[in-house]
C-alpha atoms as a PDB file:
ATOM      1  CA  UNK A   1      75.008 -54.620 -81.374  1.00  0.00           C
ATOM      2  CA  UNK A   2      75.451 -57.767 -83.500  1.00  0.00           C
ATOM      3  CA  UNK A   3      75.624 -57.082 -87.164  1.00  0.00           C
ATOM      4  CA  UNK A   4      72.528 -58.387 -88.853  1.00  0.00           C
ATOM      5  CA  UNK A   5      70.952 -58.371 -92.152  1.00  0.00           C
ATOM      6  CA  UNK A   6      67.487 -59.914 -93.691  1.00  0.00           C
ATOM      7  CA  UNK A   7      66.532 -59.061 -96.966  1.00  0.00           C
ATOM      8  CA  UNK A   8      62.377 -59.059 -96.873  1.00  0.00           C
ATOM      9  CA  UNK A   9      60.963 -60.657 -99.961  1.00  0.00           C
ATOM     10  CA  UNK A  10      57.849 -62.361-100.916  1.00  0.00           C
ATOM     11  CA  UNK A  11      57.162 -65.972 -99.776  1.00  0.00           C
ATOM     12  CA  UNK A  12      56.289 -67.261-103.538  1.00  0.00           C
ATOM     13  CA  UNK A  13      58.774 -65.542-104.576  1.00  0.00           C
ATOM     14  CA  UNK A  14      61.017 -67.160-101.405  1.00  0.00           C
ATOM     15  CA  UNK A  15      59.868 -70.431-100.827  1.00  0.00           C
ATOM     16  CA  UNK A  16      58.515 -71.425-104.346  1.00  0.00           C
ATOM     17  CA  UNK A  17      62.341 -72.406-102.944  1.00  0.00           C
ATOM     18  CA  UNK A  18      62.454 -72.072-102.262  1.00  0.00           C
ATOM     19  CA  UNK A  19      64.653 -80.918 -98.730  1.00  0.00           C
ATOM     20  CA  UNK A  20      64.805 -97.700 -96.623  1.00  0.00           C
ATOM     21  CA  UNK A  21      64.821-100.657 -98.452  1.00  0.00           C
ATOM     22  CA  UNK A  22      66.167-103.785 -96.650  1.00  0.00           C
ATOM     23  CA  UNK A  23      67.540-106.921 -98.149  1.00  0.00           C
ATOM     24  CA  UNK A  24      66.347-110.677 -96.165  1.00  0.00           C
ATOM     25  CA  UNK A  25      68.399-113.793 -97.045  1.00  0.00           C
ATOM     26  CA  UNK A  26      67.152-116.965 -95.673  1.00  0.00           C
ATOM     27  CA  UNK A  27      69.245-119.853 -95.108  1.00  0.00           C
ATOM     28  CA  UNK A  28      68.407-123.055 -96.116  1.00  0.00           C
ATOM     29  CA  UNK A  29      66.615-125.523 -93.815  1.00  0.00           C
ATOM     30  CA  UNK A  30      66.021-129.631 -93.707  1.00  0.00           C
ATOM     31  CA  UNK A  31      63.222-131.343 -91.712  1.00  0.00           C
ATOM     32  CA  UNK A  32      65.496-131.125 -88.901  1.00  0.00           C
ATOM     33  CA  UNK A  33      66.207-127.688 -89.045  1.00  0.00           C
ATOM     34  CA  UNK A  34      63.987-124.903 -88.493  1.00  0.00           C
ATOM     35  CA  UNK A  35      64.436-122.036 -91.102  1.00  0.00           C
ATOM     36  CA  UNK A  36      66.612-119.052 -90.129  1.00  0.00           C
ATOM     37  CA  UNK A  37      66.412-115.944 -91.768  1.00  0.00           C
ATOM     38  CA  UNK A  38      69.189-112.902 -91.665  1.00  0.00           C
ATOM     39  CA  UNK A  39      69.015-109.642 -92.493  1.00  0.00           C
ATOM     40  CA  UNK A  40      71.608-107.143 -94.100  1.00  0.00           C
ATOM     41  CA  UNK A  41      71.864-103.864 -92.523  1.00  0.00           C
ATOM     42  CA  UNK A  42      70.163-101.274 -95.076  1.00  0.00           C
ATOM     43  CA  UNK A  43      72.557 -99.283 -97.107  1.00  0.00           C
ATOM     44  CA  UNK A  44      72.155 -95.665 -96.699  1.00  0.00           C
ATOM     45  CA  UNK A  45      70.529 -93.750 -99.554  1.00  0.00           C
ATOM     46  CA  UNK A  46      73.435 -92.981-102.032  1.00  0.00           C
ATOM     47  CA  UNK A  47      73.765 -88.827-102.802  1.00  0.00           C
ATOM     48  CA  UNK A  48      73.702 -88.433-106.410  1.00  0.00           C
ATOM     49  CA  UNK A  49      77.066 -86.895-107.869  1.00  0.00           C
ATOM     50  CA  UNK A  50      76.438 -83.786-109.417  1.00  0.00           C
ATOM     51  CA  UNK A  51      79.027 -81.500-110.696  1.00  0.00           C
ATOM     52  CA  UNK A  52      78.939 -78.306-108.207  1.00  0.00           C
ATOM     53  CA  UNK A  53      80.175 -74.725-109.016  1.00  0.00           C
ATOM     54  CA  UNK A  54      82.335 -73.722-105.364  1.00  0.00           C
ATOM     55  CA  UNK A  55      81.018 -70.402-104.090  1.00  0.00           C
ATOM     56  CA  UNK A  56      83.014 -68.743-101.548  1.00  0.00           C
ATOM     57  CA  UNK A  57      80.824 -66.498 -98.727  1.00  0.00           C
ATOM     58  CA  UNK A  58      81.555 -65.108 -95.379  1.00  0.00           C
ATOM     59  CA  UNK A  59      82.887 -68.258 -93.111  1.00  0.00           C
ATOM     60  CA  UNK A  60      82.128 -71.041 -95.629  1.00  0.00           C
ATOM     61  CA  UNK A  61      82.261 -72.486 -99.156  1.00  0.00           C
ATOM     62  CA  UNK A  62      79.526 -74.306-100.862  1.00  0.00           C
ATOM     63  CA  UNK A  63      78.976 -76.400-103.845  1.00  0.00           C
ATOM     64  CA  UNK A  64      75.864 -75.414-106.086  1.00  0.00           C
ATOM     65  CA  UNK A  65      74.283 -77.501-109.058  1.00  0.00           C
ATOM     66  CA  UNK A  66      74.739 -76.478-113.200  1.00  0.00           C
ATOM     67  CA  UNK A  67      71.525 -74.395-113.912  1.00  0.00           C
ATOM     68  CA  UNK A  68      71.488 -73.019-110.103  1.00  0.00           C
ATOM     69  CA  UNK A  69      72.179 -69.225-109.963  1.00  0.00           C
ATOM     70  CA  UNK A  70      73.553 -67.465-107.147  1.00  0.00           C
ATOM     71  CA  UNK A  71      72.081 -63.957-105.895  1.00  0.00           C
ATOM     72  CA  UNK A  72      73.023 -61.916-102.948  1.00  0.00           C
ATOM     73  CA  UNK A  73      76.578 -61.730-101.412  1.00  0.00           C
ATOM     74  CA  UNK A  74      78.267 -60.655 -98.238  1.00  0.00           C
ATOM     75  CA  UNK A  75      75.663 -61.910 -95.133  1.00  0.00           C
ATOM     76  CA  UNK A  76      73.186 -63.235 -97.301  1.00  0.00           C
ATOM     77  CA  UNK A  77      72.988 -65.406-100.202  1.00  0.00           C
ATOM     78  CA  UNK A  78      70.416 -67.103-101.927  1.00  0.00           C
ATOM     79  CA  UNK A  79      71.170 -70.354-104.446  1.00  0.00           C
ATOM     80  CA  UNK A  80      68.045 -71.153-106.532  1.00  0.00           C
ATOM     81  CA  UNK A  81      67.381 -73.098-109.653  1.00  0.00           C
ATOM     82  CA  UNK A  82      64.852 -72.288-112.441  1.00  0.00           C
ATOM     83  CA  UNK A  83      61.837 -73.860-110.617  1.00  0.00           C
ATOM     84  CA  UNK A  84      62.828 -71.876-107.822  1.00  0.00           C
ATOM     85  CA  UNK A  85      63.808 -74.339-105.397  1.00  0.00           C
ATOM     86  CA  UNK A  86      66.073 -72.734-102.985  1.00  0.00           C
ATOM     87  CA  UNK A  87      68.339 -72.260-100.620  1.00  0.00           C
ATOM     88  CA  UNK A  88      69.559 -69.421 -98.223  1.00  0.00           C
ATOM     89  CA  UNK A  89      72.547 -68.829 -96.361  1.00  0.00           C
ATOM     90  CA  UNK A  90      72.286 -66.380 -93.555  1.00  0.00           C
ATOM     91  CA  UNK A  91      75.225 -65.010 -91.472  1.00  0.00           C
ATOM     92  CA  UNK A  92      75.112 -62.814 -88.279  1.00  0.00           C
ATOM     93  CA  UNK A  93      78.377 -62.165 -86.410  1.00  0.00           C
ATOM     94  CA  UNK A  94      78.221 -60.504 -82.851  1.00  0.00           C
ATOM     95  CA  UNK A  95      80.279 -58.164 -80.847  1.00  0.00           C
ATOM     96  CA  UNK A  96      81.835 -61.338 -79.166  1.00  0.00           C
ATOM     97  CA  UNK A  97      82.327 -64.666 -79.197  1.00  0.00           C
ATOM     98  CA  UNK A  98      80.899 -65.876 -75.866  1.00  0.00           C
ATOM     99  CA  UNK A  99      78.003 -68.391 -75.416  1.00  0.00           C
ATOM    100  CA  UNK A 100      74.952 -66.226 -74.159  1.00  0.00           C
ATOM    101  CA  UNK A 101      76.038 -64.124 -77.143  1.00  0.00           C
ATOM    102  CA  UNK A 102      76.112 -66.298 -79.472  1.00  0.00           C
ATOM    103  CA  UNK A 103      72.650 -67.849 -78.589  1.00  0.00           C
ATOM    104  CA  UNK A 104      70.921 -64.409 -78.270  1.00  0.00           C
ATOM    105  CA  UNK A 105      72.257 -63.917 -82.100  1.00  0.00           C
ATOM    106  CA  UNK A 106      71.318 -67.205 -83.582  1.00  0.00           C
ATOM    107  CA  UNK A 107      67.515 -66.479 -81.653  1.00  0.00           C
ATOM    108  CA  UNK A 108      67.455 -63.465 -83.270  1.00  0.00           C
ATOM    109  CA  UNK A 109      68.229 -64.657 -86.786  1.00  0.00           C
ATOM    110  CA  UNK A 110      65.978 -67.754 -86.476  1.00  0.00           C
ATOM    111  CA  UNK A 111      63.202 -65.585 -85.453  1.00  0.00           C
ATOM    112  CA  UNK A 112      63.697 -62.954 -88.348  1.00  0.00           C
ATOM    113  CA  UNK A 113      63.790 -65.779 -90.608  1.00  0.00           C
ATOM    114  CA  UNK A 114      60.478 -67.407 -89.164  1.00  0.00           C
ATOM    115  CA  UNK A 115      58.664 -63.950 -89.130  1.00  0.00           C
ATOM    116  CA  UNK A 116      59.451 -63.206 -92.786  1.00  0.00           C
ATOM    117  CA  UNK A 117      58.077 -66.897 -93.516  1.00  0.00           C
ATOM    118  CA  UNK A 118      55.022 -66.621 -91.550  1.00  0.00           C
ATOM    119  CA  UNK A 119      53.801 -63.458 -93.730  1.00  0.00           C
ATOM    120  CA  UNK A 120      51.473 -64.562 -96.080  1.00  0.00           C
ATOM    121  CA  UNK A 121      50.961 -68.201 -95.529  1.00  0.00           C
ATOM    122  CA  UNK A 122      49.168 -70.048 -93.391  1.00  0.00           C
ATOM    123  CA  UNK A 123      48.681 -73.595 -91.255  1.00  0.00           C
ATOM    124  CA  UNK A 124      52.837 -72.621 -90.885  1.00  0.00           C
ATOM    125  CA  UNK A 125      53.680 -75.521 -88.116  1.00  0.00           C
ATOM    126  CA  UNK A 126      56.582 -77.243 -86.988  1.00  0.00           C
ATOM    127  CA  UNK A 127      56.932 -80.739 -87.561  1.00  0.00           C
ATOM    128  CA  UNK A 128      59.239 -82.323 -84.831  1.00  0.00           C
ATOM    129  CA  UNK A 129      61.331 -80.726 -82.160  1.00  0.00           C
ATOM    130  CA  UNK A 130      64.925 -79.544 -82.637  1.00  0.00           C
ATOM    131  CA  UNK A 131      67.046 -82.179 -84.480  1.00  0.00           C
ATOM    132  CA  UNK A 132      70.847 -82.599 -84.507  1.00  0.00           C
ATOM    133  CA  UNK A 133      72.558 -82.656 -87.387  1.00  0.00           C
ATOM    134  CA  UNK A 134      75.939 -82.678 -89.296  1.00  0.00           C
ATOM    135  CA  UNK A 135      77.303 -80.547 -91.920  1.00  0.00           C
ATOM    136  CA  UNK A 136      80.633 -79.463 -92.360  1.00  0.00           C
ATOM    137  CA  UNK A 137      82.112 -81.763 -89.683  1.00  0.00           C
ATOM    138  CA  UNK A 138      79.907 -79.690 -87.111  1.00  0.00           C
ATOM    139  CA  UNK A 139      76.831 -80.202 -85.286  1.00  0.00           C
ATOM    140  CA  UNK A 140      73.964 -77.894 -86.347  1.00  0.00           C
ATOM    141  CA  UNK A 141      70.440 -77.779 -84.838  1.00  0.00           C
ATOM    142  CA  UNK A 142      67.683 -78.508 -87.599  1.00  0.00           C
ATOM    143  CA  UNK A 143      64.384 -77.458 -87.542  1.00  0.00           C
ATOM    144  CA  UNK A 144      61.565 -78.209 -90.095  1.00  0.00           C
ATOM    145  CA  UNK A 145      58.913 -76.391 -90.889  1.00  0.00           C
ATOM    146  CA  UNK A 146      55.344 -76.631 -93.212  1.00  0.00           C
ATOM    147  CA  UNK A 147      52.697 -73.871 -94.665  1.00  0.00           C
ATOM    148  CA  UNK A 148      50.349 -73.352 -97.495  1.00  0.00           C
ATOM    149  CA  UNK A 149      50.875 -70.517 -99.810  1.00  0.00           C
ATOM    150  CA  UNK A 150      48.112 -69.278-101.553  1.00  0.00           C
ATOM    151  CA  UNK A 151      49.406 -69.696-104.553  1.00  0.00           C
ATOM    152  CA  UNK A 152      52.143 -72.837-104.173  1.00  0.00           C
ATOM    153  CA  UNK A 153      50.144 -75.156-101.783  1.00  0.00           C
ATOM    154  CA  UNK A 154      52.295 -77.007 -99.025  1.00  0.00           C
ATOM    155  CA  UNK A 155      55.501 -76.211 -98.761  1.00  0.00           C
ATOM    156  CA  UNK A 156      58.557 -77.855 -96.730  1.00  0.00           C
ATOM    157  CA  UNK A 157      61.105 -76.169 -95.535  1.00  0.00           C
ATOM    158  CA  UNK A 158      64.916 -77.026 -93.048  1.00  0.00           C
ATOM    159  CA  UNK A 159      66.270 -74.799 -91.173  1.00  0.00           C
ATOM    160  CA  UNK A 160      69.607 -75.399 -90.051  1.00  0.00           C
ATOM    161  CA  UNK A 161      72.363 -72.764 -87.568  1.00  0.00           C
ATOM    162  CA  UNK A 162      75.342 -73.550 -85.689  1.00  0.00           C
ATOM    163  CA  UNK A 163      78.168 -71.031 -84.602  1.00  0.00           C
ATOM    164  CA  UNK A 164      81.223 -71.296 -86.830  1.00  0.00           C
ATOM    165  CA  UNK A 165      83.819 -73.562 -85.527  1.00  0.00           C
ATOM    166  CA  UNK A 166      86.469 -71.398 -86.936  1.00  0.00           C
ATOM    167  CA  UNK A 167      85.406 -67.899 -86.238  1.00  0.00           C
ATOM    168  CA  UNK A 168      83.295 -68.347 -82.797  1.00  0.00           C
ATOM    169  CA  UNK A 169      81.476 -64.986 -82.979  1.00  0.00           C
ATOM    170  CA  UNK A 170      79.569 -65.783 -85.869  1.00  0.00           C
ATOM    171  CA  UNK A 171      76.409 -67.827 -86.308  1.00  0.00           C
ATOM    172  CA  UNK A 172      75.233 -69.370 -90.279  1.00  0.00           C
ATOM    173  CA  UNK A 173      71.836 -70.353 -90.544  1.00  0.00           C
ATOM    174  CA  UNK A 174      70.769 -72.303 -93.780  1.00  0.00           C
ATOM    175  CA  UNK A 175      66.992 -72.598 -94.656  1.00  0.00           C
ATOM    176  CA  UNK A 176      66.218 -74.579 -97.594  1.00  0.00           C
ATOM    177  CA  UNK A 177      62.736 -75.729 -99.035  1.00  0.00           C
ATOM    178  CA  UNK A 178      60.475 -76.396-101.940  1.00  0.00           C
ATOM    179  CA  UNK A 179      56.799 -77.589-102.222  1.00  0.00           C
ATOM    180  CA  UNK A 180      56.205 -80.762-100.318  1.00  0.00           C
ATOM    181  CA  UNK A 181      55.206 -82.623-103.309  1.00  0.00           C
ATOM    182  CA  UNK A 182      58.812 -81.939-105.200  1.00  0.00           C
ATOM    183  CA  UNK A 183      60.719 -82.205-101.429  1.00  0.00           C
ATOM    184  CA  UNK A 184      61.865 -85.727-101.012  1.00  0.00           C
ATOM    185  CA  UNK A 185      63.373 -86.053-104.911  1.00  0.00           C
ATOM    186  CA  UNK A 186      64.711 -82.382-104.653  1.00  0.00           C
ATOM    187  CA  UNK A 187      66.305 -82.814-101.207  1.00  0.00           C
ATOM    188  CA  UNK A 188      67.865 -85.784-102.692  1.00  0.00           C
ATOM    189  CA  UNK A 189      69.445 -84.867-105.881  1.00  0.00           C
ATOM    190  CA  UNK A 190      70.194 -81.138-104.897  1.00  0.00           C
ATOM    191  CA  UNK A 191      69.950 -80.233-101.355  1.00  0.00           C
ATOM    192  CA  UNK A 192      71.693 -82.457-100.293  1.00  0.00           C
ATOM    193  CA  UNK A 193      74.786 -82.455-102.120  1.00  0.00           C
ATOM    194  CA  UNK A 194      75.357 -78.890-101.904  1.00  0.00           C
ATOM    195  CA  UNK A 195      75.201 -79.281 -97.734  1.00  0.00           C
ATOM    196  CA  UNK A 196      77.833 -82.283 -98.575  1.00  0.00           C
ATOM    197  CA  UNK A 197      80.190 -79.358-100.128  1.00  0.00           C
ATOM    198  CA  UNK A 198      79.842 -77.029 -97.066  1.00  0.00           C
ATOM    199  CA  UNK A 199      83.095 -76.187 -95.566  1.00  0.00           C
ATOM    200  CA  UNK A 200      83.348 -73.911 -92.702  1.00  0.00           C
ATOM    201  CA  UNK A 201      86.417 -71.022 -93.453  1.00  0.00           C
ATOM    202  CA  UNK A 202      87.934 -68.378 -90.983  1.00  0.00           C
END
């Protein structure tokens, strides 16, 4: 039986969480010569440098902001700041490393997770299909998701699990979120950095 724990807790509480400009040049032109225009590639969205405090969990290390506080240890931790964005770390490891393991375990987790989220809220929906993405140097499947709270309004919220690259029987899911009105500046100055810091460890 895969070891497994999730920690039930309110969704305010939770989730009160709790994540392209382009540049034209045109050339100049003569009666002869129709205008041309070029464009320059858009630069990707620089991540704000933050100074991060390096907390070490089960399989990985990860960067939190100043004013962040960290609660929780061993298979889960939560990282939250005073507004109460958030974000969770979840790890599961099974009885062995092989593939129809490993995806029975991440289900699992992912559908713990999604239950606990569903409890109190409602119009909860997925936006999208499974996305990849990378953290760490690794591929990770994404998934986002949107509610109302009662209390909060909309909410946002990424889930993200892979299986660790360096220890293959165990699966880390990430979930991180705030209300959908603070998401886009939050994801950018916070979120985002911290998945930046993420290092996978035996």
């Amino acid at each position: 039986m895969p070891k497994r724990h999730v920690t039930r807790f309110s969704l305010g509480a939770f989730l009160l969480l709790l994540l392209s400009a382009f540049i034209v040049g045109c050339g100049s032109s003569t009666a002869s010569t129709p205008p041309k225009a070029t464009a320059t590639a858009p630069a990707p969205t620089p991540v704000p440098t933050v100074m991060l405090t390096t907390y070490k969990g089960t399989g990985y290390a990860i960067g939190y902001p100043q004013g962040w506080t960290l609660q929780g240890s061993g298979q889960q931790v939560q990282i939250l700041d005073a507004t109460q964005d958030q974000l969770l770390i979840q790890t599961a490891t099974g009885s062995s490393g092989s593939s129809s393991s490993n995806t029975h375990l991440m289900e699992t987790v992912l559908q713990g997770l999604l239950n606990i989220m569903k409890q109190g809220s409602k119009d909860f929906k997925e936006i999208g299909g499974t996305q990849k993405t990378t953290v760490g140097g690794a591929a990770w499947d994404q998934r986002i998701f949107t509610m109302t709270d009662p209390k909060l309004g909309p909410i946002q919220f990424n889930i993200l699990y892979t299986q660790n690259p360096k220890n293959t029987g165990q699966i880390i899911t990430m979930l991180y979120g705030t209300t959908t009105k603070t998401f886009d500046k939050v994801n950018t100055d916070n979120f985002q950095p911290m998945l930046q810091s993420f290092q996978f460890q035996a």
